[in-house]
PDB file of N, CA and C in Angstrom:
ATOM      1  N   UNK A   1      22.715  -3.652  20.233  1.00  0.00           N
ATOM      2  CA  UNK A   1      21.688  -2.696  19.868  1.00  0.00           C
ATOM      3  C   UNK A   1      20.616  -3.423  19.048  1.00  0.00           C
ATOM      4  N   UNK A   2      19.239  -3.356  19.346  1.00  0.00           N
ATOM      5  CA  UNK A   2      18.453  -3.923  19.122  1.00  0.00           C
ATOM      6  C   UNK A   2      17.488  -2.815  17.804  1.00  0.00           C
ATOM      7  N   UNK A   3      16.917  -3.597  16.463  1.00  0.00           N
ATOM      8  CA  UNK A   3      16.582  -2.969  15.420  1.00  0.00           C
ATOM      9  C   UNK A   3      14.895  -2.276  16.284  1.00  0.00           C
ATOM     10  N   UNK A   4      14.973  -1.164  15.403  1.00  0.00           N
ATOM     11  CA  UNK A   4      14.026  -0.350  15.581  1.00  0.00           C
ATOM     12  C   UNK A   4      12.596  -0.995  15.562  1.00  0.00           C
ATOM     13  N   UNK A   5      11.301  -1.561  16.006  1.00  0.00           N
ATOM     14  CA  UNK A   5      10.046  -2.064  15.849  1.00  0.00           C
ATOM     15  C   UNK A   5       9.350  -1.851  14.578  1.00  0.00           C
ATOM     16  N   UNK A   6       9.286  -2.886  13.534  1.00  0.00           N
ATOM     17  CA  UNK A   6       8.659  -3.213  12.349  1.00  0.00           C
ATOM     18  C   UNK A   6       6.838  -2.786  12.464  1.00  0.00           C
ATOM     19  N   UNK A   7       6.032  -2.389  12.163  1.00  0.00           N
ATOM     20  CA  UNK A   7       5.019  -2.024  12.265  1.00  0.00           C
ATOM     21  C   UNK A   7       4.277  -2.273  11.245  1.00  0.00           C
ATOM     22  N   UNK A   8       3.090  -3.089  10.885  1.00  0.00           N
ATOM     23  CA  UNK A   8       1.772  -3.309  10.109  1.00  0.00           C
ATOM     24  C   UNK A   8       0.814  -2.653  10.028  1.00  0.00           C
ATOM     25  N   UNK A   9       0.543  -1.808   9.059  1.00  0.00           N
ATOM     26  CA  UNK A   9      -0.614  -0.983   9.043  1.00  0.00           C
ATOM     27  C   UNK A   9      -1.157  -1.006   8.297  1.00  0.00           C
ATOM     28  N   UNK A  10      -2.423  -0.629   8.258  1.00  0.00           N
ATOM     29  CA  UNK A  10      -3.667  -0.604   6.758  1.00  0.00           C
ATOM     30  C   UNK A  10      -3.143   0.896   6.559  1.00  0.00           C
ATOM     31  N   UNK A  11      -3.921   0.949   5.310  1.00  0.00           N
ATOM     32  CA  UNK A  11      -4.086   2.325   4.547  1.00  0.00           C
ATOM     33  C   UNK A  11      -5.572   2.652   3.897  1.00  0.00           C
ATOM     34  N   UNK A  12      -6.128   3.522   4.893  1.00  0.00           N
ATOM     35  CA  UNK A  12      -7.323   3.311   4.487  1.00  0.00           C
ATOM     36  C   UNK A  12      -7.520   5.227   3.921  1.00  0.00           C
ATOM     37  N   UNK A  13      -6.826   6.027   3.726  1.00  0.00           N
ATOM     38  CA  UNK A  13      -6.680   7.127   2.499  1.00  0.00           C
ATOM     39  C   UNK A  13      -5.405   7.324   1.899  1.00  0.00           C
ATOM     40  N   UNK A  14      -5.399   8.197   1.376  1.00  0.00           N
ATOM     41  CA  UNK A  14      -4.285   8.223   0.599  1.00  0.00           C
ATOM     42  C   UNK A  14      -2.797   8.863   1.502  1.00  0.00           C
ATOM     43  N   UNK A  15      -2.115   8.561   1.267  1.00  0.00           N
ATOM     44  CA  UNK A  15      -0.818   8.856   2.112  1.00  0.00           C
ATOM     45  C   UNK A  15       0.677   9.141   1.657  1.00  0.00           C
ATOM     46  N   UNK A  16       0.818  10.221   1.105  1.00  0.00           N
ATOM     47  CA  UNK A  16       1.885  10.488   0.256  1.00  0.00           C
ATOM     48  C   UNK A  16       3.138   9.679   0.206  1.00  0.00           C
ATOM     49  N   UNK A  17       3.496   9.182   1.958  1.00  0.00           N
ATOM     50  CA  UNK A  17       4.403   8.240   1.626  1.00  0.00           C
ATOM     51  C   UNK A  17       4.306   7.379   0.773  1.00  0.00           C
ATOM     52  N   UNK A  18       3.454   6.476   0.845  1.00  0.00           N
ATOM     53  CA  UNK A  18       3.164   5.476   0.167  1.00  0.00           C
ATOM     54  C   UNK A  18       3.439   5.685  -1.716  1.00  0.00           C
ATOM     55  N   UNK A  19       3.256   6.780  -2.251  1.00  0.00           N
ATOM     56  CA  UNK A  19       3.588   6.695  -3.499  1.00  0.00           C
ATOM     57  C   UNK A  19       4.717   6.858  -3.613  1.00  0.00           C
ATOM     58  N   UNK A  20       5.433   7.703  -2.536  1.00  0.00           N
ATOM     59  CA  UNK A  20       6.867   8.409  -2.483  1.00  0.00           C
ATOM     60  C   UNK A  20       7.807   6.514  -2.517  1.00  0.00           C
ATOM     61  N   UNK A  21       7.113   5.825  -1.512  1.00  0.00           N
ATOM     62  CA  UNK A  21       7.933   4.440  -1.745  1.00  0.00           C
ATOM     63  C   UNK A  21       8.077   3.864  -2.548  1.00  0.00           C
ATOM     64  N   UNK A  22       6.869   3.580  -3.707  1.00  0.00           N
ATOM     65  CA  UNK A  22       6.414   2.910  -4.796  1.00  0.00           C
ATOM     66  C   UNK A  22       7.432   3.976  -5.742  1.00  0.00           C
ATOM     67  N   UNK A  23       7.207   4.762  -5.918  1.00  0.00           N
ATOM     68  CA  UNK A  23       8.038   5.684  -7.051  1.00  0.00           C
ATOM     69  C   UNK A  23       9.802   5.324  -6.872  1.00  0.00           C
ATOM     70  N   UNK A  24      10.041   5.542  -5.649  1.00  0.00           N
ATOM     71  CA  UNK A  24      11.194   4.891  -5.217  1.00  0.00           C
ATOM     72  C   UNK A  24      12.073   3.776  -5.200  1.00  0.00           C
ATOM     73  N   UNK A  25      11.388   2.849  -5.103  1.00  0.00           N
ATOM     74  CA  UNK A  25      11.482   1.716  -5.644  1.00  0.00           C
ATOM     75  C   UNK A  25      11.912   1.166  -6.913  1.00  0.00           C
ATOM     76  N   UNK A  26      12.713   0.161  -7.306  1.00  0.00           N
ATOM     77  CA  UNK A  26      13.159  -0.156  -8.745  1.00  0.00           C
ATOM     78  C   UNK A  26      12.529  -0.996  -9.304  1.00  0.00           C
ATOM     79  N   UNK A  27      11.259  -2.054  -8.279  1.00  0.00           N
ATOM     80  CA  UNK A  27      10.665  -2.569  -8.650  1.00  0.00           C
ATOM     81  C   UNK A  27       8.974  -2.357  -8.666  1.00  0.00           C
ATOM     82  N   UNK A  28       8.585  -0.443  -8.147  1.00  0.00           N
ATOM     83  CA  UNK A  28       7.828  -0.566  -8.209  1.00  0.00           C
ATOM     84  C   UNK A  28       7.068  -0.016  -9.484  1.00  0.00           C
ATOM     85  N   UNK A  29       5.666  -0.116  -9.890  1.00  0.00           N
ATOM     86  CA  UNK A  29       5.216   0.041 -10.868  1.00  0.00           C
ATOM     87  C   UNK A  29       3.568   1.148 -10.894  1.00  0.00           C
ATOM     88  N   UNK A  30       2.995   1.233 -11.756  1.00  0.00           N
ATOM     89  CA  UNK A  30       1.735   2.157 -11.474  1.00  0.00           C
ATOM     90  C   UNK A  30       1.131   1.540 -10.855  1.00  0.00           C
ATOM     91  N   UNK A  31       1.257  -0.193 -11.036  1.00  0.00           N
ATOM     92  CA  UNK A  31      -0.216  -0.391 -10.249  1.00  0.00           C
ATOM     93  C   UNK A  31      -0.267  -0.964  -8.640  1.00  0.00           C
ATOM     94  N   UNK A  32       1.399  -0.372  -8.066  1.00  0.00           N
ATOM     95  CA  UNK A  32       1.303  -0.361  -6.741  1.00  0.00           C
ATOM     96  C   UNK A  32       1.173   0.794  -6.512  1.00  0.00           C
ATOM     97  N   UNK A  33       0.722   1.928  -7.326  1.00  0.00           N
ATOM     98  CA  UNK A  33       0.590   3.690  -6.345  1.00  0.00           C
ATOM     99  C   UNK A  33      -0.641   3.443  -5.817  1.00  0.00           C
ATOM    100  N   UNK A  34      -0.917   4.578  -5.183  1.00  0.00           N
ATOM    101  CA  UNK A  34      -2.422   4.203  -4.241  1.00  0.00           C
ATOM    102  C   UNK A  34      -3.918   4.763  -5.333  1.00  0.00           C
ATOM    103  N   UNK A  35      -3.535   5.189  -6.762  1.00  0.00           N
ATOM    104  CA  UNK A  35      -4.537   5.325  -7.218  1.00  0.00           C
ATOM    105  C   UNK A  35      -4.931   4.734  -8.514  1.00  0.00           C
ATOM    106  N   UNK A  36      -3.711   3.679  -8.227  1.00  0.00           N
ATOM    107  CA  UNK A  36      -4.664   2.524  -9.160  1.00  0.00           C
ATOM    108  C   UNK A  36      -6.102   1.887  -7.965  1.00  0.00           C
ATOM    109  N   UNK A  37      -6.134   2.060  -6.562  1.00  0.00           N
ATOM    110  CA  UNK A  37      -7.045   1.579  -6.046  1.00  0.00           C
ATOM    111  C   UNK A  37      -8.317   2.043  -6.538  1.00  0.00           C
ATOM    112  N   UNK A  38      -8.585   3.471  -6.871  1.00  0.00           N
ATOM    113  CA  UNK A  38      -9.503   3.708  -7.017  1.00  0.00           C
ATOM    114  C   UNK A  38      -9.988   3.430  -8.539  1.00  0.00           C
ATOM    115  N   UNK A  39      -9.600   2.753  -9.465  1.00  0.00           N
ATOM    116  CA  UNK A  39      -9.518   2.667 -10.820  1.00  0.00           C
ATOM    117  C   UNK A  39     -10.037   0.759 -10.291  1.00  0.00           C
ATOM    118  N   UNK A  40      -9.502  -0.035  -9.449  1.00  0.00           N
ATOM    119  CA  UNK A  40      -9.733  -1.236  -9.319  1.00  0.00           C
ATOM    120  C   UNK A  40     -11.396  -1.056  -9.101  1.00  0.00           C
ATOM    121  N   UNK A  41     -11.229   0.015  -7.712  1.00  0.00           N
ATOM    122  CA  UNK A  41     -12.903   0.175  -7.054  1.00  0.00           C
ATOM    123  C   UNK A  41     -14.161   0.639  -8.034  1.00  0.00           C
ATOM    124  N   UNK A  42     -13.596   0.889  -9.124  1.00  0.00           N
ATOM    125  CA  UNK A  42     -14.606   1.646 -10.155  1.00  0.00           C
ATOM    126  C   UNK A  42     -15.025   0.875 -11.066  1.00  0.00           C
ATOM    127  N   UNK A  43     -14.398  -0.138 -11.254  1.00  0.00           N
ATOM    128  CA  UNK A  43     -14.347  -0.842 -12.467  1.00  0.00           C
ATOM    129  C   UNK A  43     -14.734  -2.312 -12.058  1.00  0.00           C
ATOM    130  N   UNK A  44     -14.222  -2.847 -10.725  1.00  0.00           N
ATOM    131  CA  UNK A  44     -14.861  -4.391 -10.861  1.00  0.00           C
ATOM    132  C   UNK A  44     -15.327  -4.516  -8.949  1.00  0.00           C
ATOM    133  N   UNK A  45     -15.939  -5.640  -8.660  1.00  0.00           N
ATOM    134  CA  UNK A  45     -16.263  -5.612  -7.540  1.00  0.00           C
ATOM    135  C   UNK A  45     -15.248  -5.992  -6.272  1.00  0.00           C
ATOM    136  N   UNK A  46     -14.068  -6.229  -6.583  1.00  0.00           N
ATOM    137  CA  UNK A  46     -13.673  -6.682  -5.501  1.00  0.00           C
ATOM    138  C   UNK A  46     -12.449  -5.325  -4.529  1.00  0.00           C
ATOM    139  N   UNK A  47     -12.887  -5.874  -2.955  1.00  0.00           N
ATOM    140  CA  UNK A  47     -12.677  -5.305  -2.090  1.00  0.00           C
ATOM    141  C   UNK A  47     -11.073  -4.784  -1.731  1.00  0.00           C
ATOM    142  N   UNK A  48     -10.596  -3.613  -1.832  1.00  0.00           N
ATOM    143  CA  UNK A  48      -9.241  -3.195  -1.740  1.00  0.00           C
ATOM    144  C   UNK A  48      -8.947  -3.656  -0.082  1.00  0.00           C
ATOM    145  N   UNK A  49      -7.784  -4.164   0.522  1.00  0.00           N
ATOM    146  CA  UNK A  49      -6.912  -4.402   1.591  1.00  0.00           C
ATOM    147  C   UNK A  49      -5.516  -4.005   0.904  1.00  0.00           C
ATOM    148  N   UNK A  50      -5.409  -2.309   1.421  1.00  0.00           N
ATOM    149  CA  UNK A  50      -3.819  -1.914   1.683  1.00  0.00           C
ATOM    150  C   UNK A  50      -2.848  -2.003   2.789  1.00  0.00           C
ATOM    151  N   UNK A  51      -1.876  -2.709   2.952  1.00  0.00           N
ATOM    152  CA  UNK A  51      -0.975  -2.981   4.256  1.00  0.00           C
ATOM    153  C   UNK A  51       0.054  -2.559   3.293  1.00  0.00           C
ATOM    154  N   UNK A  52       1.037  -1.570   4.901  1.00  0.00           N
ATOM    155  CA  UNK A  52       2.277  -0.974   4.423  1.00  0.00           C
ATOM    156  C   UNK A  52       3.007  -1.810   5.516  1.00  0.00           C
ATOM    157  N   UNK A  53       4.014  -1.816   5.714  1.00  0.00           N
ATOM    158  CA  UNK A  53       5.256  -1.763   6.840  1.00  0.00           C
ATOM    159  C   UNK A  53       5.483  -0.525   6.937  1.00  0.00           C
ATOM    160  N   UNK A  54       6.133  -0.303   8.468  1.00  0.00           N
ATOM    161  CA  UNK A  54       6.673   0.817   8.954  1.00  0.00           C
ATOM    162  C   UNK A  54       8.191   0.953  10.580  1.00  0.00           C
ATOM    163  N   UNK A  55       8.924   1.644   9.791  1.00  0.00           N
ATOM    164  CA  UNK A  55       9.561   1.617  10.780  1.00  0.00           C
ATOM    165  C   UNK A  55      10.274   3.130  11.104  1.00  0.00           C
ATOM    166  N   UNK A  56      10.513   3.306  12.509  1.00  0.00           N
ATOM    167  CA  UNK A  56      10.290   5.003  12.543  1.00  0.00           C
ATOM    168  C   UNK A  56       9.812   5.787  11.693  1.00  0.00           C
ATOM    169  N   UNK A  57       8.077   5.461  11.086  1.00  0.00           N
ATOM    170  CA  UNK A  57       7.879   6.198  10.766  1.00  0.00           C
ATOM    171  C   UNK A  57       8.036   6.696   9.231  1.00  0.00           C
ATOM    172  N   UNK A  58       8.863   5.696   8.961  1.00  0.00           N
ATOM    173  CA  UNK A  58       9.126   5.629   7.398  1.00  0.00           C
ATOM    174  C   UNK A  58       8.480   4.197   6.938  1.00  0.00           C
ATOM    175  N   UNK A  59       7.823   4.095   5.528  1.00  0.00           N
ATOM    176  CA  UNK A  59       7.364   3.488   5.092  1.00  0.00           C
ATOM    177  C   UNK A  59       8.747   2.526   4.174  1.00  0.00           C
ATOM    178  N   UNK A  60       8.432   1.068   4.977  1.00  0.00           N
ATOM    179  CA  UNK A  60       9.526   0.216   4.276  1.00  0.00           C
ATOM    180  C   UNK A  60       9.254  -0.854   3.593  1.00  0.00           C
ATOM    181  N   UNK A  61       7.857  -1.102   3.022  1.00  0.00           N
ATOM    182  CA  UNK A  61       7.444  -1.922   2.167  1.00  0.00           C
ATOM    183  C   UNK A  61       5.707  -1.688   2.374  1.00  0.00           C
ATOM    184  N   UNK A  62       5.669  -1.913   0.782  1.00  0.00           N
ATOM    185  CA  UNK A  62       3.524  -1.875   0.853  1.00  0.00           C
ATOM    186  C   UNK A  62       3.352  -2.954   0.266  1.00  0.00           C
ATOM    187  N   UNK A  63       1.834  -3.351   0.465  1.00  0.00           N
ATOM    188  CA  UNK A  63       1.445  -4.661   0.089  1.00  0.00           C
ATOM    189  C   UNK A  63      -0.255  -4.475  -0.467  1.00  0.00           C
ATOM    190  N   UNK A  64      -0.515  -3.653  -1.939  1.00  0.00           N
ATOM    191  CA  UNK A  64      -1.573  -3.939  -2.127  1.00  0.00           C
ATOM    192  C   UNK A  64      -2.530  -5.131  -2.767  1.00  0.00           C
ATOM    193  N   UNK A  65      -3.395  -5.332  -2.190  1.00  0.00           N
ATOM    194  CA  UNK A  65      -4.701  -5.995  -2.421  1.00  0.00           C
ATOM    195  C   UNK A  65      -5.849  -6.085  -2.382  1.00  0.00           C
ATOM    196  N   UNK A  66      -6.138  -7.116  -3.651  1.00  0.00           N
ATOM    197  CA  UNK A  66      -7.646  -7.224  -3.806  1.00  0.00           C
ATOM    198  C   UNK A  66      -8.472  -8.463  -3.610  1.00  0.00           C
ATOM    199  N   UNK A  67      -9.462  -8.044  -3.170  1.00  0.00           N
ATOM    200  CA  UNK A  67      -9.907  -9.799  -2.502  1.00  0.00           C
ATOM    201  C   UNK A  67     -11.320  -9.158  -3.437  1.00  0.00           C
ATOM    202  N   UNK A  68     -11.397 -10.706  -4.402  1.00  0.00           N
ATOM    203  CA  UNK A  68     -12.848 -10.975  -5.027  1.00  0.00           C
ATOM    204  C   UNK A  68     -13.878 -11.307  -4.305  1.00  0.00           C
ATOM    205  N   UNK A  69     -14.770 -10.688  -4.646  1.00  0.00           N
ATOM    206  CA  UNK A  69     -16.214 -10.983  -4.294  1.00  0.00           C
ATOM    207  C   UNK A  69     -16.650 -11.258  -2.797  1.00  0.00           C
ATOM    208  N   UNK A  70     -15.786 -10.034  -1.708  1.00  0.00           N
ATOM    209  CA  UNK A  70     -16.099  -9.985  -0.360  1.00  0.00           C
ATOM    210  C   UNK A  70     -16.796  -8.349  -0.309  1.00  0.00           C
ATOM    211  N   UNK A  71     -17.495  -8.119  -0.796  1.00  0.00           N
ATOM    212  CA  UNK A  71     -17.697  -6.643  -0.886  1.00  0.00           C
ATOM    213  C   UNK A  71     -19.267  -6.821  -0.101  1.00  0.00           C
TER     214      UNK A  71
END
């Protein structure tokens, strides 16, 4: 039996999973929820890139980032 298809996706609004994972998590913290993004976007110039993993549909790891001075 072969594992279910791993999936890469952006996150380009907000998506309840995504905090539901981060909250979940033992290692996650405030400033992986999705609204420290908008606190990054307000405050300095550089460009948010959110990638989650996904598998059926459930969110199994996020990966936020910020890239300086591509805006």
């Amino acid at each position: 039996m072969t594992a279910p298809a791993l999936a890469l996706r952006t996150l380009d609004a907000w998506d309840a999973r995504w905090d539901a994972y981060v909250k979940a998590h033992p290692d996650g913290t405030f400033f992986h929820l999705y609204g420290w993004r908008r606190v990054v976007e307000r405050t300095t110039a550089a460009a948010p890139h959110y990638l989650y993993a996904e598998r059926d549909g459930v969110v199994c790891g996020v990966l936020p980032l910020f890239a300086s001075g591509l805006r």
